[in-house]
Protein backbone atom coordinates (compact mmCIF):
# COMPACT_ATOMS: atom_id res chain seq x y z
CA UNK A 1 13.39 -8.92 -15.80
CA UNK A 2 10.48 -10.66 -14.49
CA UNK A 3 7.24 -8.80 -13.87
CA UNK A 4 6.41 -7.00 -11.06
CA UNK A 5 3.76 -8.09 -8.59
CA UNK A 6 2.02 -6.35 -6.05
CA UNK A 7 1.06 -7.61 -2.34
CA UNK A 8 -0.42 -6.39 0.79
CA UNK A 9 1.90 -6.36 3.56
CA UNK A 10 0.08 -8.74 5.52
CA UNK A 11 0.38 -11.35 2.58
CA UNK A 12 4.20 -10.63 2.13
CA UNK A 13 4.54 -11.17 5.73
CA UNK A 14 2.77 -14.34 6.03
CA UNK A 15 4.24 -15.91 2.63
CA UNK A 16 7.83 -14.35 3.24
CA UNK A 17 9.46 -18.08 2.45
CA UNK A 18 7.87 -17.98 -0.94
CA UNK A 19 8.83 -14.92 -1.73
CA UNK A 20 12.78 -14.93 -0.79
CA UNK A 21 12.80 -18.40 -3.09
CA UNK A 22 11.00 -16.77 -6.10
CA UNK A 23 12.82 -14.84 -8.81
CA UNK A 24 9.95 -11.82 -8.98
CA UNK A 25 10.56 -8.56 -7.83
CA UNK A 26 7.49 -7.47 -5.80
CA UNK A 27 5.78 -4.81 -4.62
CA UNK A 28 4.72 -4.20 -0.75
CA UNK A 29 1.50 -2.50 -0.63
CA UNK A 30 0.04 -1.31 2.52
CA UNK A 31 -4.13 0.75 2.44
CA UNK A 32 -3.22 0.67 -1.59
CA UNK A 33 0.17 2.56 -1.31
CA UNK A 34 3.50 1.42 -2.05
CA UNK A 35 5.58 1.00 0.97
CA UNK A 36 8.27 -0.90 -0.19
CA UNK A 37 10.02 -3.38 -2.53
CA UNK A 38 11.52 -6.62 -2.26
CA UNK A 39 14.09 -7.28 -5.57
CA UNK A 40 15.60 -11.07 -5.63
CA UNK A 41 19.48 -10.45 -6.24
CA UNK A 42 20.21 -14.20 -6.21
CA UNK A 43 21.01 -15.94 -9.44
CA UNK A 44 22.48 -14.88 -12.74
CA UNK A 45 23.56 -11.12 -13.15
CA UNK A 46 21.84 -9.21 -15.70
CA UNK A 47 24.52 -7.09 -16.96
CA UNK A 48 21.18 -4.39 -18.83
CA UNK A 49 19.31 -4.76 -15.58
CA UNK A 50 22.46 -3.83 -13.40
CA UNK A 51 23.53 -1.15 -15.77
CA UNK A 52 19.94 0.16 -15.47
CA UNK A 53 19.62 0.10 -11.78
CA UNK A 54 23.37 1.49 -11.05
CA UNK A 55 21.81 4.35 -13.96
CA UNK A 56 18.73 5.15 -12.10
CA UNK A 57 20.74 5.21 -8.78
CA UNK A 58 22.66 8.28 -10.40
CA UNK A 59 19.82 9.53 -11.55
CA UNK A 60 18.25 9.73 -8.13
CA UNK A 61 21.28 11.06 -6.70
CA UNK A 62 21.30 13.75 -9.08
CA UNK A 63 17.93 15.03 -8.92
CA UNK A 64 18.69 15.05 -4.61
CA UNK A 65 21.88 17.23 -5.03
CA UNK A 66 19.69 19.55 -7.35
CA UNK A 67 17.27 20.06 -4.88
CA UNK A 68 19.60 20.35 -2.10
CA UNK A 69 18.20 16.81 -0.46
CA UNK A 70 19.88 14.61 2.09
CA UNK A 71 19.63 10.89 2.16
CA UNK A 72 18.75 11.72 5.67
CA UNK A 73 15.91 13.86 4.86
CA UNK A 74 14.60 11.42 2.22
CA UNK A 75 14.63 9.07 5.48
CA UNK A 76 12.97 11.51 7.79
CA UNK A 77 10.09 11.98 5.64
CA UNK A 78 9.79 8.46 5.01
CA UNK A 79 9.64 7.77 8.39
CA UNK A 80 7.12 10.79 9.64
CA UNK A 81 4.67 9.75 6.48
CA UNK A 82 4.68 6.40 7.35
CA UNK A 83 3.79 7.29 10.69
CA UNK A 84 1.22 9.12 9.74
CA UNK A 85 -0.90 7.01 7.38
């Protein structure tokens, strides 16, 4: 997989073109936070990387159940911290 990079929101905005045409995952970065990710899915399938996402996906949906956590909570809070910063 190729390495992550990190941008400012501003700069993803502004060099979106780039960004949809390159093959690096990249992370959206807004006062020094992360606020998002942009992952290429065009191209050849890693079969490790997919197996590794679809793995962390059931991971994730694990640890929610466990804690008795909606996808629409996850949302909620999302949305009222993002708000707030």
């Amino acid at each position: 997989m190729a390495e992550l990079i990190h941008v400012g929101v501003r700069e993803f905005r502004d060099s979106l073109a780039e960004y949809l045409d390159a093959a690096t995952p990249v992370a959206i970065t807004r006062h020094g936070q992360t606020v998002g990710y942009y992952v290429p899915a065009r191209g050849k399938v890693d079969e490790r990387e997919l197996a590794s996402l679809k793995e962390a996906v059931s991971q994730l949906e694990s640890l929610l159940a466990e804690h008795g956590i909606t996808e629409d909570e996850v949302v909620r809070e999302f949305r009222t911290r993002r708000r707030g910063s």
